[in-house]
Protein backbone atom coordinates (compact mmCIF):
# COMPACT_ATOMS: atom_id res chain seq x y z
CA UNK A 1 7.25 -0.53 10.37
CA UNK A 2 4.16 -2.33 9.50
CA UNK A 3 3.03 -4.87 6.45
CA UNK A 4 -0.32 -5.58 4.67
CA UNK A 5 -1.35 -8.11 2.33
CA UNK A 6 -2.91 -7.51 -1.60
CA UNK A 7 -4.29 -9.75 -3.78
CA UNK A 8 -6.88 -9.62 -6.83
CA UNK A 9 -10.37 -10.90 -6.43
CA UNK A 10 -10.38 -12.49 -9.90
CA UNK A 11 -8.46 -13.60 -12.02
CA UNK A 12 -6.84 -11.14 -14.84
CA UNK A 13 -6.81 -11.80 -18.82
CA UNK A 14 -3.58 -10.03 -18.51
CA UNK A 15 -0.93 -8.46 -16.42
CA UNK A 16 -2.15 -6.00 -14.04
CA UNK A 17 -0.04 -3.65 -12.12
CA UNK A 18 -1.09 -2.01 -8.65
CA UNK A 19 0.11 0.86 -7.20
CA UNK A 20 0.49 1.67 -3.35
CA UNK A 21 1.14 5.06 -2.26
CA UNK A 22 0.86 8.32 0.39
CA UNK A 23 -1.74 10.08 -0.84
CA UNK A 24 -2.56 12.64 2.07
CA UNK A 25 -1.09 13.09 5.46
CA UNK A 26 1.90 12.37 7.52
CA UNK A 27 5.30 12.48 4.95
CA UNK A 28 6.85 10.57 7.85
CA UNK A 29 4.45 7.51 6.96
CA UNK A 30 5.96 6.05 3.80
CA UNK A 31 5.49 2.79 1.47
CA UNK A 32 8.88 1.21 1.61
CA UNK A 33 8.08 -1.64 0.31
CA UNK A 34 5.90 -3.39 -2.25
CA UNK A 35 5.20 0.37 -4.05
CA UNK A 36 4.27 -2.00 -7.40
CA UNK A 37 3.00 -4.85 -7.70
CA UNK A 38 2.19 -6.86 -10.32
CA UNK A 39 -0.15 -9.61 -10.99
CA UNK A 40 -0.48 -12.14 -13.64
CA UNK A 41 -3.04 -15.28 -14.33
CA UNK A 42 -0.97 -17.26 -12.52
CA UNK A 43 -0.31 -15.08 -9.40
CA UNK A 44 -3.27 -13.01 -8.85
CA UNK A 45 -4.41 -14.53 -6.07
CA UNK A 46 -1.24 -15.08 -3.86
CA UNK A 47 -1.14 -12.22 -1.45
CA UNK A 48 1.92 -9.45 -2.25
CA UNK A 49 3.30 -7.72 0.99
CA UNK A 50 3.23 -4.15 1.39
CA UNK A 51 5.73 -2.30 3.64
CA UNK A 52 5.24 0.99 5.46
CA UNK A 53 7.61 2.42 7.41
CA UNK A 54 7.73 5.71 9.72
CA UNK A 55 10.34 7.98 10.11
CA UNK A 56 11.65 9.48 13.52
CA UNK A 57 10.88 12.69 14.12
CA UNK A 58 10.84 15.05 16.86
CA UNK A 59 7.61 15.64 17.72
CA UNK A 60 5.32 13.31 19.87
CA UNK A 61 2.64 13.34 18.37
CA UNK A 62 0.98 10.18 16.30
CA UNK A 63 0.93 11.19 13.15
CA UNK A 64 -1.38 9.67 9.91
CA UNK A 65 -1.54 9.20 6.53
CA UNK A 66 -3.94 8.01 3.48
CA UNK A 67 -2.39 5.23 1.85
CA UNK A 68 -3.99 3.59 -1.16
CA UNK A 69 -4.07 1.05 -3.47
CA UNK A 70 -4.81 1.68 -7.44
CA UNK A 71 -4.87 0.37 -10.56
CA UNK A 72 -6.46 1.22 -13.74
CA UNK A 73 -9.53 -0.02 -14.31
CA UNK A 74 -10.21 -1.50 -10.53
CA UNK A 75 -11.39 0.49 -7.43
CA UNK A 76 -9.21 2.10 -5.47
CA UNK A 77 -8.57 0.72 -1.85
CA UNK A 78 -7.75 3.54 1.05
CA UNK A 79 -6.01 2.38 3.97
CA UNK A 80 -5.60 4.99 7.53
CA UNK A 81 -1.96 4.30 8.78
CA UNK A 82 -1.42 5.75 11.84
CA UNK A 83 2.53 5.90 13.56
CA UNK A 84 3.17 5.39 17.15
CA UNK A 85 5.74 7.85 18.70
């Protein structure tokens, strides 16, 4: 298990949700917490924690995965997550 932190650079004339999610890789890698977030005017820039979590499995080998971090309108973000067997 292993956290990250998002915030908005700017401040939003309106709600804005993000979405964090696998997009490639490892389905052992998973977001398991913090899979929507949403910002306001008043939040947008207090960091929102992120959760990813690995599952056991039975081979050794370190698996990875794409994870990233969208919302419409805004670049995406693309993080590498990488387990540790």
């Amino acid at each position: 298990t292993n956290t990250f932190s998002v915030k908005l650079a700017v401040q939003p004339t309106s709600d804005v949700t993000v979405t964090v999610s696998r997009t490639a890789g490892d389905s052992d890698i998973s977001v398991s917490g913090g899979a929507s977030l949403t910002f306001t005017s008043t939040n947008w820039n207090i960091a929102q924690t992120v959760t990813l979590t690995a599952a056991e499995d039975l081979d050794l080998v370190n698996g990875s995965a794409t994870i990233t971090v969208q919302s419409a309108g805004l670049p995406n973000v693309v993080i590498s997550a990488t387990e540790q067997e």
